[in-house]
N, C-alpha and C. Protein backbone atom coordinates (compact mmCIF):
# COMPACT_ATOMS: atom_id res chain seq x y z
N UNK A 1 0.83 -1.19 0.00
CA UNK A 1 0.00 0.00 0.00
C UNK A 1 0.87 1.25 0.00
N UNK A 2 0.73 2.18 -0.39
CA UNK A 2 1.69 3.24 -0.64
C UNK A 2 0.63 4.25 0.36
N UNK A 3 1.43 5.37 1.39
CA UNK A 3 0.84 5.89 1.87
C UNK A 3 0.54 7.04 1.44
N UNK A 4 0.91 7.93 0.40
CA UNK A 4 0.86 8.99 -0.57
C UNK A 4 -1.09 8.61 -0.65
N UNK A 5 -1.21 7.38 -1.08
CA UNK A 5 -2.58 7.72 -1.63
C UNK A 5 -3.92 6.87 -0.44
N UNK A 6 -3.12 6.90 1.02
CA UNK A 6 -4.45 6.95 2.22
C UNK A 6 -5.21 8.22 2.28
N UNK A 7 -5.77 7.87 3.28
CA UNK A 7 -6.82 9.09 3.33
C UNK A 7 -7.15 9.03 5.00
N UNK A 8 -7.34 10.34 5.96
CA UNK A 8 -7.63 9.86 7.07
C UNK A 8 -9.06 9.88 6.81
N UNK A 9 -9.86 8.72 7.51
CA UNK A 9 -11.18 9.00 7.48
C UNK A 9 -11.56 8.41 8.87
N UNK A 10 -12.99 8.96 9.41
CA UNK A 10 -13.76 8.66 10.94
C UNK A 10 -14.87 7.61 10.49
N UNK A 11 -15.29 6.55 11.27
CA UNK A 11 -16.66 5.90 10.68
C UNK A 11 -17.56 6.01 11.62
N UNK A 12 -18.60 6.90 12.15
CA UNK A 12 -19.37 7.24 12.90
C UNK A 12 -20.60 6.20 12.74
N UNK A 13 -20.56 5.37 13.86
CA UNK A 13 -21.82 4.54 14.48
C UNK A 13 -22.53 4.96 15.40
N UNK A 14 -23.92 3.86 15.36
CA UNK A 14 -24.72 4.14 16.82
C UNK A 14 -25.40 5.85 16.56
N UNK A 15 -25.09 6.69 15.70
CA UNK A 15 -25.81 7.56 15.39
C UNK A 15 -27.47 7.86 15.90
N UNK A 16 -28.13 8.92 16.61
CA UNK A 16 -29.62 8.62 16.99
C UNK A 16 -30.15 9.56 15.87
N UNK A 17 -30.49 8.37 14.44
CA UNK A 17 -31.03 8.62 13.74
C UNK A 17 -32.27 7.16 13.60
N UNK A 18 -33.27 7.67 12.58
CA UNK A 18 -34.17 6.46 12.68
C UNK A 18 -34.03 5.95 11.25
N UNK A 19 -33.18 6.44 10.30
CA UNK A 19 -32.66 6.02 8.89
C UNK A 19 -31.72 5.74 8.93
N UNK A 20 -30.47 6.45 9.51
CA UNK A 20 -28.76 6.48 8.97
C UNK A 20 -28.37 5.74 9.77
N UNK A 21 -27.47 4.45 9.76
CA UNK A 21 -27.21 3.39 10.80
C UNK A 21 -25.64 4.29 10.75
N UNK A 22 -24.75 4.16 10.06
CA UNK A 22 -23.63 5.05 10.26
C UNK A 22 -23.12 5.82 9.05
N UNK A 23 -22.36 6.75 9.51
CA UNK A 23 -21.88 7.86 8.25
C UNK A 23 -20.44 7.33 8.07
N UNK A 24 -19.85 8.04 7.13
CA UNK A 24 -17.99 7.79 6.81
C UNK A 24 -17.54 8.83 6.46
N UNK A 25 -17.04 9.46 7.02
CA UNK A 25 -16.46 10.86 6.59
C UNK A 25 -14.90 11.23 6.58
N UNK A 26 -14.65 11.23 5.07
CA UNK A 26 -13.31 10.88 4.78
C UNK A 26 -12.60 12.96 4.62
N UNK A 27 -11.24 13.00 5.36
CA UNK A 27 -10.94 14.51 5.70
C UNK A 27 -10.30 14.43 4.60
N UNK A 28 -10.14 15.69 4.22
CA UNK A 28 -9.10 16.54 3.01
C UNK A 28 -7.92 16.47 3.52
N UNK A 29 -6.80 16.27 2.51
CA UNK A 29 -5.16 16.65 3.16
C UNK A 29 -5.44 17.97 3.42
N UNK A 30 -4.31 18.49 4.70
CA UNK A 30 -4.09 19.63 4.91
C UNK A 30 -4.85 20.65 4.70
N UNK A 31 -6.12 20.40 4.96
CA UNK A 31 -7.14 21.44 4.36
C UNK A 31 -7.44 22.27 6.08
N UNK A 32 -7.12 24.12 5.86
CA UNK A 32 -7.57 24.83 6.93
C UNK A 32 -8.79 25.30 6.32
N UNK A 33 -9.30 25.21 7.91
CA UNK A 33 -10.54 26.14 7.96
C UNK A 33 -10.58 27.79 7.86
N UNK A 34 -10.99 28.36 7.13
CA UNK A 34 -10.83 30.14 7.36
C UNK A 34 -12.35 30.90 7.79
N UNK A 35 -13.42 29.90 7.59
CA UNK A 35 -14.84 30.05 8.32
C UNK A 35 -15.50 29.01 8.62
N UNK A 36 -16.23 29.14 10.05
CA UNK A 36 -16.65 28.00 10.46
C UNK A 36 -18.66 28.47 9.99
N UNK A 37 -19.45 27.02 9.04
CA UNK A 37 -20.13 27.42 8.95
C UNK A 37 -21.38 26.30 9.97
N UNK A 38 -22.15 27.56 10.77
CA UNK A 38 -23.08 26.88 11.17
C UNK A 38 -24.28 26.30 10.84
N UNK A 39 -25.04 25.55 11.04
CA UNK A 39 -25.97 24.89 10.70
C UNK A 39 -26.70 24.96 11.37
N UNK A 40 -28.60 25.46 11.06
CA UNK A 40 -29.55 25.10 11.76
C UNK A 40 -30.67 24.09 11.65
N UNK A 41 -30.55 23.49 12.46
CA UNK A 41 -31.52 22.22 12.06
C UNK A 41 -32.91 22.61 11.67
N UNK A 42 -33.79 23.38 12.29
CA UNK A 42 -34.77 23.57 12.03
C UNK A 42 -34.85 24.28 10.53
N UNK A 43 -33.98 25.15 10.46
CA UNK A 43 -34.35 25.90 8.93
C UNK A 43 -33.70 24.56 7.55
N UNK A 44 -32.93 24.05 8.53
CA UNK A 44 -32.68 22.82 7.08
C UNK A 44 -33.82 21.90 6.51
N UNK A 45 -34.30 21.14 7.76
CA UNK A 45 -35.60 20.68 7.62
C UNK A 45 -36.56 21.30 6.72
N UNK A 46 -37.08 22.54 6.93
CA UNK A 46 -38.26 22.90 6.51
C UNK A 46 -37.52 23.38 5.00
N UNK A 47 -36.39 23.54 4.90
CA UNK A 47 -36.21 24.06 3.29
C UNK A 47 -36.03 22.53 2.38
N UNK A 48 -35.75 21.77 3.27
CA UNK A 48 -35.76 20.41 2.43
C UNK A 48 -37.37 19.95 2.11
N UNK A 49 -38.28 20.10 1.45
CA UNK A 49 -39.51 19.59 0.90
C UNK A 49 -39.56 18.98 -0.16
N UNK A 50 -39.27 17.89 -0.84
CA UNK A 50 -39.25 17.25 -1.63
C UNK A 50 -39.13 14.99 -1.72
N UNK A 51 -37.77 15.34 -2.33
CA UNK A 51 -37.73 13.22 -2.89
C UNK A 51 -37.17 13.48 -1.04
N UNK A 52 -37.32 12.12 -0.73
CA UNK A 52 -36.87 11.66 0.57
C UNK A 52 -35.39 11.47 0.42
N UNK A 53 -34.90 11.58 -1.02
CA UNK A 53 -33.13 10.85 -0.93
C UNK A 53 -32.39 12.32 -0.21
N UNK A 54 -33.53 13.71 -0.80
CA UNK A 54 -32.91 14.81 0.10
C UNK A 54 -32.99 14.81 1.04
N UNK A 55 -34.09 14.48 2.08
CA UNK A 55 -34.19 14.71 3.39
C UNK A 55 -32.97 13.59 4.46
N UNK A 56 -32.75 12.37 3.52
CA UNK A 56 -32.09 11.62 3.94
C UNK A 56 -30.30 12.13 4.03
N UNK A 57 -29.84 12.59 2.80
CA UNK A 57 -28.75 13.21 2.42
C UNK A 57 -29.18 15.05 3.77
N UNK A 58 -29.63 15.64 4.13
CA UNK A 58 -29.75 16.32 4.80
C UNK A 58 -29.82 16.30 5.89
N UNK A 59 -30.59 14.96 6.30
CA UNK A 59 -30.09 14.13 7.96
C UNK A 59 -28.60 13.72 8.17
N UNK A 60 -28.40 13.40 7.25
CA UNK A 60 -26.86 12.91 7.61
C UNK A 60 -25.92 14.06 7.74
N UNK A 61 -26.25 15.23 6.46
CA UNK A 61 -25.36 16.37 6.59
C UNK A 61 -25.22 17.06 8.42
N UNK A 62 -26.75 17.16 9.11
CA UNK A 62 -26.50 17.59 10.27
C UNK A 62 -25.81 16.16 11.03
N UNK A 63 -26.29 15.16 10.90
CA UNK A 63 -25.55 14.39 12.04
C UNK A 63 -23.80 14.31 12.11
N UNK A 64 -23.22 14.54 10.83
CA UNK A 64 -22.18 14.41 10.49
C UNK A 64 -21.23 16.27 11.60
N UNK A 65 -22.31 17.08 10.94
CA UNK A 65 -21.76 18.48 11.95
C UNK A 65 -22.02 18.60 13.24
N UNK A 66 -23.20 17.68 13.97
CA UNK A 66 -23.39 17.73 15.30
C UNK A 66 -22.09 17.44 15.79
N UNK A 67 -21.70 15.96 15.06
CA UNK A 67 -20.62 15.62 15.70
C UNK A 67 -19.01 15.72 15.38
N UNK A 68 -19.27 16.67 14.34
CA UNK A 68 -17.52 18.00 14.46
C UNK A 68 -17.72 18.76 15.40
N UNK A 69 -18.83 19.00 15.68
CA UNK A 69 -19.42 20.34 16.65
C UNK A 69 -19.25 20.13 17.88
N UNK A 70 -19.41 19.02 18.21
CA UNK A 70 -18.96 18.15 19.86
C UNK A 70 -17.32 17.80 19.81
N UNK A 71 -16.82 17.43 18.98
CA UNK A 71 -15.53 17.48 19.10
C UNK A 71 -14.67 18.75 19.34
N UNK A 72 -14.96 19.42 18.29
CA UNK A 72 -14.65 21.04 18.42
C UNK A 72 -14.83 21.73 19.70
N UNK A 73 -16.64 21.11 20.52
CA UNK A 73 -16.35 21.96 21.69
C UNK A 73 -15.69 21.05 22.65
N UNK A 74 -15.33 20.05 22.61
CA UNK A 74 -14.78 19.21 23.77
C UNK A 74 -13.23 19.61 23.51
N UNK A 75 -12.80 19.80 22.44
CA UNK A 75 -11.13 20.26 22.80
C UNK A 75 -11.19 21.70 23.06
N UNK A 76 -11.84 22.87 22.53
CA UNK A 76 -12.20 23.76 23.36
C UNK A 76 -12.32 24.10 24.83
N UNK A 77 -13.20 22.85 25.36
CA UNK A 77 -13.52 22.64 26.59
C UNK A 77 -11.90 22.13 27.45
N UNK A 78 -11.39 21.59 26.78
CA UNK A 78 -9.93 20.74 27.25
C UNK A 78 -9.03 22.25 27.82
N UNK A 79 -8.78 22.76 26.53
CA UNK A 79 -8.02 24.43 26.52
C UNK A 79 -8.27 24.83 27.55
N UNK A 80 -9.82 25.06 27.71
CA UNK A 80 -10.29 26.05 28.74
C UNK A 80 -9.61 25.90 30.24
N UNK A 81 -9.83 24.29 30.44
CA UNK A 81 -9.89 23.69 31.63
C UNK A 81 -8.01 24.29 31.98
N UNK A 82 -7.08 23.74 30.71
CA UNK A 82 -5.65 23.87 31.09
C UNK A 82 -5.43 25.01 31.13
N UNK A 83 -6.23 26.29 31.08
CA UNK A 83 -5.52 27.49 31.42
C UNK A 83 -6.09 27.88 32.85
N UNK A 84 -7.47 27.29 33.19
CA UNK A 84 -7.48 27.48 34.78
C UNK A 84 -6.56 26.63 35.67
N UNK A 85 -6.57 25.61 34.87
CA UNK A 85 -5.62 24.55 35.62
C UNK A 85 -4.06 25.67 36.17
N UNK A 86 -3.75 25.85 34.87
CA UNK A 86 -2.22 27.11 35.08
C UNK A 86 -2.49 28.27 36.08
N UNK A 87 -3.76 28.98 35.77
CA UNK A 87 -3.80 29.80 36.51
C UNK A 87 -3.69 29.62 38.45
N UNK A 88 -4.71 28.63 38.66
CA UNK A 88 -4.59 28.37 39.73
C UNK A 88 -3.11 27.98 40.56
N UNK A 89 -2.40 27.19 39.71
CA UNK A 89 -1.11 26.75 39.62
C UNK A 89 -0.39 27.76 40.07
N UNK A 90 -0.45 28.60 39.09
CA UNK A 90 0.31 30.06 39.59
C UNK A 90 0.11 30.92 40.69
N UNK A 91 -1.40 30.85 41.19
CA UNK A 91 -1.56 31.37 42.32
C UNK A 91 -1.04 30.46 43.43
N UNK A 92 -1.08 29.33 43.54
CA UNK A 92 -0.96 28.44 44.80
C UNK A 92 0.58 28.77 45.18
N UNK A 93 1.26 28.26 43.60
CA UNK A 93 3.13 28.53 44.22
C UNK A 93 2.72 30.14 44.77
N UNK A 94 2.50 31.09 44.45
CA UNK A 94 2.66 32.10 44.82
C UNK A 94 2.42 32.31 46.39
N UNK A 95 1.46 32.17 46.41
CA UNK A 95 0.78 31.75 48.27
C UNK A 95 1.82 31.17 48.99
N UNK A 96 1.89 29.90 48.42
CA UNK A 96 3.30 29.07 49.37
C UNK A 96 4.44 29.59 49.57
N UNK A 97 5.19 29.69 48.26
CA UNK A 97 6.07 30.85 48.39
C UNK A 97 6.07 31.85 49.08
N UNK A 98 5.37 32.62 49.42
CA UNK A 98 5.08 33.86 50.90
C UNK A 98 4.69 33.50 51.59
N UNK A 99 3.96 32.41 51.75
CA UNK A 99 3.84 31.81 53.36
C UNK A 99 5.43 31.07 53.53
N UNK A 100 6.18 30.23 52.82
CA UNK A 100 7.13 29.90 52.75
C UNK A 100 8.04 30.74 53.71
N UNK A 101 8.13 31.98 52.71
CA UNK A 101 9.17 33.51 53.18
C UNK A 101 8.68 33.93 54.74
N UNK A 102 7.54 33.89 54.80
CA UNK A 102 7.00 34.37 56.13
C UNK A 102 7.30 33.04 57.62
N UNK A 103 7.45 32.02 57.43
CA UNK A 103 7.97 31.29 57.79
C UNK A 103 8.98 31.51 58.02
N UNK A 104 10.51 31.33 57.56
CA UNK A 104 11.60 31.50 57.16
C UNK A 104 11.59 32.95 58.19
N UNK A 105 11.37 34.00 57.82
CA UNK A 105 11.35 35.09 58.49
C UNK A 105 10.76 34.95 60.57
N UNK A 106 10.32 34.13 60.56
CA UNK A 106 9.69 34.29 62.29
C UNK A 106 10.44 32.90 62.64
N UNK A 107 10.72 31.99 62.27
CA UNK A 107 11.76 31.11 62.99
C UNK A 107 13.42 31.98 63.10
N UNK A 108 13.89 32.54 62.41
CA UNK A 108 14.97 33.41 62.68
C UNK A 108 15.13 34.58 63.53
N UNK A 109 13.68 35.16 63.62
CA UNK A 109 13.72 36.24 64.71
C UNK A 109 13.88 35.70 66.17
């Protein structure tokens, strides 16, 4: 197999749909994002009125972004957590450290 021509792809199961048993969603090389576009379920629905292969192809389009959308906010959520994590970090040495000094200072007097 030559790796020049893989592809990364996700295979999303267990989906809570009552049609789509699972999706496959194969990523672009090196492809950045420069706008993130959102999706509303309700206005997709009602503009889809027609063959069912659209409504079907339109269920999957949201289930497929729900769940970039949960990934996206769960490493978001990760970030968030490691900069309170630091922050606090920084306050605690700080505390100790002057209680430390203040210590240090009244056993010598």
């Amino acid at each position: 197999m030559e790796t020049s021509k893989m592809k990364n792809m996700v295979v999303l199961k267990n989906l809570p749909s009552n049609m789509i048993e699972e999706a496959i969603v194969i990523f672009k090389e090196n492809s950045k994002i420069k706008a993130k576009d959102v999706i509303n379920k309700s206005n997709q629905l009602s503009q889809v009125q027609g063959k069912s292969k659209d409504i079907i192809f339109k269920e999957a389009e949201m289930l497929v972004n729900d769940y970039v959308k949960r990934v996206e906010s769960s490493k978001n959520r990760k970030i968030f957590d490691k900069k309170i994590n630091d922050k606090f970090l920084k306050k605690y040495s700080v505390v100790i450290t002057i209680l430390f000094i203040i210590s240090l200072t009244i056993n010598f007097i």
